[in-house]
PDB file of N, CA and C in Angstrom:
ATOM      1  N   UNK A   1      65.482  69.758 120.240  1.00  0.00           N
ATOM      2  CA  UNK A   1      66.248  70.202 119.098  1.00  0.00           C
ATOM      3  C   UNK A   1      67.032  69.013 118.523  1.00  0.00           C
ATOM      4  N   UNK A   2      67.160  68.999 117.368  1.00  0.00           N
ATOM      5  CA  UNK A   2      68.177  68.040 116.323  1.00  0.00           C
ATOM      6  C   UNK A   2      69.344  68.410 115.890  1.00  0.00           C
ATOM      7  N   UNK A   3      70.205  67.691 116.051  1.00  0.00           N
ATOM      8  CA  UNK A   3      71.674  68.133 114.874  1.00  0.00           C
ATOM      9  C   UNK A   3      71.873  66.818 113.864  1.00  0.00           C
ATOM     10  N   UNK A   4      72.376  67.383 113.157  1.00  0.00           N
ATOM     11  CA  UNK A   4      72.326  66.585 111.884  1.00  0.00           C
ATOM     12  C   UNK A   4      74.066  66.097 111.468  1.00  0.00           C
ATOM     13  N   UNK A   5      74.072  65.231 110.518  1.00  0.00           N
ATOM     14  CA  UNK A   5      75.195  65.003 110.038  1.00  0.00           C
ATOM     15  C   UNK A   5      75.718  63.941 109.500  1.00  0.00           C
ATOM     16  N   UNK A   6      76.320  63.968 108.133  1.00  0.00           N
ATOM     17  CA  UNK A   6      76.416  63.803 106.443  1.00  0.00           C
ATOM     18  C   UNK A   6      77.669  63.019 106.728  1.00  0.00           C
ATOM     19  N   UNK A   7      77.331  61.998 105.691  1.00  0.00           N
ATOM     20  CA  UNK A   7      78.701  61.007 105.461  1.00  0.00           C
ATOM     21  C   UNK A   7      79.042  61.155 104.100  1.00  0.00           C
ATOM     22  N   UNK A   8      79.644  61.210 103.323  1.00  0.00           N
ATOM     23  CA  UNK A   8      80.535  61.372 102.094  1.00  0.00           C
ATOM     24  C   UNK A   8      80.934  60.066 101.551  1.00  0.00           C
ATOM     25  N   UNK A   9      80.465  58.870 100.553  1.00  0.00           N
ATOM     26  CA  UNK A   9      80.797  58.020 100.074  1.00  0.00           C
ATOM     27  C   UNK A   9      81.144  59.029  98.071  1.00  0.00           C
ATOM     28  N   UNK A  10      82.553  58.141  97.749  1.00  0.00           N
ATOM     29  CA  UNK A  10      82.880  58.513  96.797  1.00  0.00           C
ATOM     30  C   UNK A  10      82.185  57.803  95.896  1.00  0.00           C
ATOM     31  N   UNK A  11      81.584  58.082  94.765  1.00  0.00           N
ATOM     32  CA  UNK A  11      81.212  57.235  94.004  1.00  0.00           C
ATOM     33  C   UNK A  11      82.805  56.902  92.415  1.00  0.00           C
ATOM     34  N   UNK A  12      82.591  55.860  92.277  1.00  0.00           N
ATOM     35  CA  UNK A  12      83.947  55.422  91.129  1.00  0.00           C
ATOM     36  C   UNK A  12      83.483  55.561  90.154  1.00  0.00           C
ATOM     37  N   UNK A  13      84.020  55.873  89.527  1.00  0.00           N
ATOM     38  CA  UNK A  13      83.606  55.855  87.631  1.00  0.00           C
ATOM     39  C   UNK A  13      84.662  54.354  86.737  1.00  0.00           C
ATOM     40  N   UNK A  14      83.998  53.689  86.168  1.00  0.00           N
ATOM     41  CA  UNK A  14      84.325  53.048  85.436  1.00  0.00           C
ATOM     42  C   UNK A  14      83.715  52.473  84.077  1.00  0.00           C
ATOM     43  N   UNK A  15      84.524  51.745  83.216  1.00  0.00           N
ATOM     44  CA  UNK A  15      84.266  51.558  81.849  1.00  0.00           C
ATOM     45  C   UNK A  15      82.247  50.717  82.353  1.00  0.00           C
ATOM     46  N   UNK A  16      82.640  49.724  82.910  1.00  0.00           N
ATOM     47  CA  UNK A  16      81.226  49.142  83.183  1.00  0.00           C
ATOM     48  C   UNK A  16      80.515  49.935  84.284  1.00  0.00           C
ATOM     49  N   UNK A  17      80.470  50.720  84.849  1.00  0.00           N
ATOM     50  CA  UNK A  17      79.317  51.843  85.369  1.00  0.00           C
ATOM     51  C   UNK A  17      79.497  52.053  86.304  1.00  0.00           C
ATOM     52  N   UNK A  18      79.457  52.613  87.780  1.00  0.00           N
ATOM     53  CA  UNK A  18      79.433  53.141  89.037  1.00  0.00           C
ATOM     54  C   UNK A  18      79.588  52.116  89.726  1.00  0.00           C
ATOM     55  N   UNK A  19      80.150  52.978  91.386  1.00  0.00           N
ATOM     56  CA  UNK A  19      80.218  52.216  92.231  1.00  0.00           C
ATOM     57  C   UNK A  19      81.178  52.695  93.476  1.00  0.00           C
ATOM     58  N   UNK A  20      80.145  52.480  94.563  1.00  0.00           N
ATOM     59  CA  UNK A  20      80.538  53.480  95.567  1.00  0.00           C
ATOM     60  C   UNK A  20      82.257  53.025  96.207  1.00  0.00           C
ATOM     61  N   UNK A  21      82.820  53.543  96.580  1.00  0.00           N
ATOM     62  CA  UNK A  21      84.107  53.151  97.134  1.00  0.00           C
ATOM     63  C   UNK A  21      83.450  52.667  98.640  1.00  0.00           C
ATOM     64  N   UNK A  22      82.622  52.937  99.122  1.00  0.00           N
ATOM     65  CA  UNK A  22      82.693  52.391 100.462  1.00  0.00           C
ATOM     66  C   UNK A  22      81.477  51.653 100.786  1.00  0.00           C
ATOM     67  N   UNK A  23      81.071  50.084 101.241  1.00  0.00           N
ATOM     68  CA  UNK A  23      79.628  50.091 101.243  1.00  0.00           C
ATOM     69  C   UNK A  23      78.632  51.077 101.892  1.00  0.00           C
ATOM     70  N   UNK A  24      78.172  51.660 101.503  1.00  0.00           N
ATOM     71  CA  UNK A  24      76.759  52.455 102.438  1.00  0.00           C
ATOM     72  C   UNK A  24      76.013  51.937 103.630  1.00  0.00           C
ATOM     73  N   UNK A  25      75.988  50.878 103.914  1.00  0.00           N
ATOM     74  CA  UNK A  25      75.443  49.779 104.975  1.00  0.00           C
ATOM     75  C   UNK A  25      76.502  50.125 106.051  1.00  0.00           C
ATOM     76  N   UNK A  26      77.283  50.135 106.109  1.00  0.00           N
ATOM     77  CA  UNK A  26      78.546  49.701 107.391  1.00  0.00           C
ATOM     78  C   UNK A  26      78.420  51.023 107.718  1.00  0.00           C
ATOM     79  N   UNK A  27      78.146  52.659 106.383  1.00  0.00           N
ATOM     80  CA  UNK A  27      78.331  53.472 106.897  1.00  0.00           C
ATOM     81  C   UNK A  27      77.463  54.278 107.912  1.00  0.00           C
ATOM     82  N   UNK A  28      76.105  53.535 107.439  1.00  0.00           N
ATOM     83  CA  UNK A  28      74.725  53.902 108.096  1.00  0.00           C
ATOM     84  C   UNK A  28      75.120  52.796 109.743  1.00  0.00           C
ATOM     85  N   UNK A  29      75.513  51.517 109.121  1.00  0.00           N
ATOM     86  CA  UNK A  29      75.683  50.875 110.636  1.00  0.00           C
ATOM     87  C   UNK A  29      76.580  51.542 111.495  1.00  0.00           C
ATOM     88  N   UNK A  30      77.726  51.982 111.603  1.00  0.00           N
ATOM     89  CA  UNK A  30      78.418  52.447 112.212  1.00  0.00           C
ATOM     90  C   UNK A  30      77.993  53.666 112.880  1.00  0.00           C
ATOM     91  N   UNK A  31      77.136  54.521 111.948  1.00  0.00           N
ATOM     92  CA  UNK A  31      76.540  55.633 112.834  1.00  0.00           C
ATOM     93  C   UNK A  31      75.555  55.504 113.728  1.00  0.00           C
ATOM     94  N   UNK A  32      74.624  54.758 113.157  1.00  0.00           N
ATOM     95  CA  UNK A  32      73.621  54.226 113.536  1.00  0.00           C
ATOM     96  C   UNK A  32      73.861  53.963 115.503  1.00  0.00           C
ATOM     97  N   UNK A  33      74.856  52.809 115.466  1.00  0.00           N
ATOM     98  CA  UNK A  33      75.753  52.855 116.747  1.00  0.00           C
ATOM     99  C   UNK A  33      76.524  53.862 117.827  1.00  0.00           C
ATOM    100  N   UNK A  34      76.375  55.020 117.404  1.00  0.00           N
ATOM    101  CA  UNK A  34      76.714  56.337 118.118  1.00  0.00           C
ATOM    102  C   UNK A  34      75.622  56.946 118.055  1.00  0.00           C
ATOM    103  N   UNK A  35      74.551  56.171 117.921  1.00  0.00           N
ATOM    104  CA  UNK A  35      72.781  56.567 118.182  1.00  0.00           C
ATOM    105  C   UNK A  35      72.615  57.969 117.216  1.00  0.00           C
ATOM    106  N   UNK A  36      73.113  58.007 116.131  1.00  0.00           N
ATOM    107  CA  UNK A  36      72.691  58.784 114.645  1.00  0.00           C
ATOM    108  C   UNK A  36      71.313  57.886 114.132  1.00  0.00           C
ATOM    109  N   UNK A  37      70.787  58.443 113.545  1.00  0.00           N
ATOM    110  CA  UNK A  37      69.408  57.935 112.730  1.00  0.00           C
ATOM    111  C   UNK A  37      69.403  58.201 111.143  1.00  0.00           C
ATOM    112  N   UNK A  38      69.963  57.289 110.394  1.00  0.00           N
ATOM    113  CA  UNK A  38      69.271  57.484 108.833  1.00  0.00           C
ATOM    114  C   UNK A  38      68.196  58.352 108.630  1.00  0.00           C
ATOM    115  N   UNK A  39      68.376  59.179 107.854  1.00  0.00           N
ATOM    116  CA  UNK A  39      66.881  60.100 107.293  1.00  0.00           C
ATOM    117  C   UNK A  39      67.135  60.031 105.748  1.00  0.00           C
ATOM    118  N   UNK A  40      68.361  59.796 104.992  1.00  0.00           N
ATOM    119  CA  UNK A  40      68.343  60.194 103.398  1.00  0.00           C
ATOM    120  C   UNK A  40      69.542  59.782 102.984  1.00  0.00           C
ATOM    121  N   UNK A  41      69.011  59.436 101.394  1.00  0.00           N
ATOM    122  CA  UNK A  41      70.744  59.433 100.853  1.00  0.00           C
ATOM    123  C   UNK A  41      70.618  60.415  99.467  1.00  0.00           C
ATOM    124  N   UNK A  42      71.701  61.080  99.317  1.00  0.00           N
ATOM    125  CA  UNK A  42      71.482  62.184  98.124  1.00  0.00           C
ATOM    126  C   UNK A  42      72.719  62.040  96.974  1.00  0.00           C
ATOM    127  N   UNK A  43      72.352  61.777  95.875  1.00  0.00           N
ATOM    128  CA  UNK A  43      73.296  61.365  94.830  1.00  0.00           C
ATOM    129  C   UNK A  43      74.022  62.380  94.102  1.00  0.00           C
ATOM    130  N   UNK A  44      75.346  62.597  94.155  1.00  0.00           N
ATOM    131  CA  UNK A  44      75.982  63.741  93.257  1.00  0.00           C
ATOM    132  C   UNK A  44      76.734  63.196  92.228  1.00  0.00           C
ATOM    133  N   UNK A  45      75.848  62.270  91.462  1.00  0.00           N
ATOM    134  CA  UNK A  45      76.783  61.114  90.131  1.00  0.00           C
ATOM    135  C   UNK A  45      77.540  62.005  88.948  1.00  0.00           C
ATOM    136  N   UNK A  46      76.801  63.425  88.905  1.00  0.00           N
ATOM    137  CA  UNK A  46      76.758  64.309  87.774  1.00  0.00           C
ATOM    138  C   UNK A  46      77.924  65.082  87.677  1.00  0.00           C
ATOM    139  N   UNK A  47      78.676  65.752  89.438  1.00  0.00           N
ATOM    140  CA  UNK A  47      79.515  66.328  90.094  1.00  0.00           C
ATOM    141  C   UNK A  47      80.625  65.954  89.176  1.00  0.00           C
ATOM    142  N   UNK A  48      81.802  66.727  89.727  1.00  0.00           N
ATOM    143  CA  UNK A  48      83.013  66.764  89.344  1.00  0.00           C
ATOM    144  C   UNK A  48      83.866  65.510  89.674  1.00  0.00           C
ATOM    145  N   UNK A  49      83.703  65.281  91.348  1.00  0.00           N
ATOM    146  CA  UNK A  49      84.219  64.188  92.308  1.00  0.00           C
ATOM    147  C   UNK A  49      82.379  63.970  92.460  1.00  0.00           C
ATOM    148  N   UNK A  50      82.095  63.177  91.927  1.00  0.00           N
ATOM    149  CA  UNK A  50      80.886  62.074  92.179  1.00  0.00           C
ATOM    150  C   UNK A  50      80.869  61.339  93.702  1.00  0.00           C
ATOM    151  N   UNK A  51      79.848  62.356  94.433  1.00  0.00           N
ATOM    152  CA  UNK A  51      79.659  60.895  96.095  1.00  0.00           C
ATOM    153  C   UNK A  51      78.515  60.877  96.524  1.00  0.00           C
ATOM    154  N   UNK A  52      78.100  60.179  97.012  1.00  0.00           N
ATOM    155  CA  UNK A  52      76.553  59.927  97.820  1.00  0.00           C
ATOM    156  C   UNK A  52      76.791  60.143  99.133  1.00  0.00           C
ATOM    157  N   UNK A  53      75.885  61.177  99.575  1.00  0.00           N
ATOM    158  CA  UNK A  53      76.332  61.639 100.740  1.00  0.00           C
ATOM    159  C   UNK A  53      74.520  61.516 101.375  1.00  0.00           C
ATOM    160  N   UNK A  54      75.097  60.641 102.675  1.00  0.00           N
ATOM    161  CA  UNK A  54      74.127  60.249 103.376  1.00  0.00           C
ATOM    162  C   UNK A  54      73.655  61.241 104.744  1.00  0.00           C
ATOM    163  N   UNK A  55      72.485  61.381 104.880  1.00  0.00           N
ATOM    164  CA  UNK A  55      71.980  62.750 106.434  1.00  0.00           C
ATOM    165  C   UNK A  55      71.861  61.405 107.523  1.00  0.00           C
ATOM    166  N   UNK A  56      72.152  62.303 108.122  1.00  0.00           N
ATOM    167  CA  UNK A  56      71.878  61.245 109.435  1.00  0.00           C
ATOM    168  C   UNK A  56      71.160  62.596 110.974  1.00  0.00           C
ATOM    169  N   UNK A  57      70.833  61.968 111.743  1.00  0.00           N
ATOM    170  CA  UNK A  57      69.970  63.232 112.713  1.00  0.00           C
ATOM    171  C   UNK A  57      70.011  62.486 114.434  1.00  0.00           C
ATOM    172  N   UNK A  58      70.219  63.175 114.650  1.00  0.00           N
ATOM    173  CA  UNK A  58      69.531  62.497 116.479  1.00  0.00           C
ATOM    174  C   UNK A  58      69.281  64.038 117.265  1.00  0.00           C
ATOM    175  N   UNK A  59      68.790  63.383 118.301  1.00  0.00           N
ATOM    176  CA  UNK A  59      68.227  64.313 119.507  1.00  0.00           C
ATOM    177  C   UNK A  59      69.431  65.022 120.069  1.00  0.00           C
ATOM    178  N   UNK A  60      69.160  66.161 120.259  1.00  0.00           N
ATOM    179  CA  UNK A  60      70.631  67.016 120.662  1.00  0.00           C
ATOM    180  C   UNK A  60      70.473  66.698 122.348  1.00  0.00           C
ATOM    181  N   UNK A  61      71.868  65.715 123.227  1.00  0.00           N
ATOM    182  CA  UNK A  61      71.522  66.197 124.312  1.00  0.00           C
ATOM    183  C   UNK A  61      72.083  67.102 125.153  1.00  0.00           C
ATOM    184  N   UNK A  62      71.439  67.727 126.136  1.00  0.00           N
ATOM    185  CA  UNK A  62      71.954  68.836 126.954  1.00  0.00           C
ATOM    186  C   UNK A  62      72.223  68.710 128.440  1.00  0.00           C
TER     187      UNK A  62
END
């Protein structure tokens, strides 16, 4: 079995165009390191509060 679980980067709005408040790299590295696995990143630019919220997955252990 798998459990899953989502990181929340804000995306910024400005006059010259987007831009995440947090790098995405450190956030995938950091999980990555508590043996999480990247599977996706999903863009909510359109949203109210704009964030890219990344899945992450590993092996459930028991």
């Amino acid at each position: 079995m798998r459990e899953y679980a989502f990181a929340s980067i804000p995306i910024l709005r400005r006059r010259s165009g987007t831009a995440l408040r947090t790098d995405y790299r450190d956030v995938i590295r950091d999980h990555a390191a508590t043996g999480w696995e990247f599977v996706q990143a999903i863009s909510f630019e359109s949203d109210a509060q704009p964030r890219l919220d990344l899945v992450f997955t590993r092996e459930v252990r028991e």
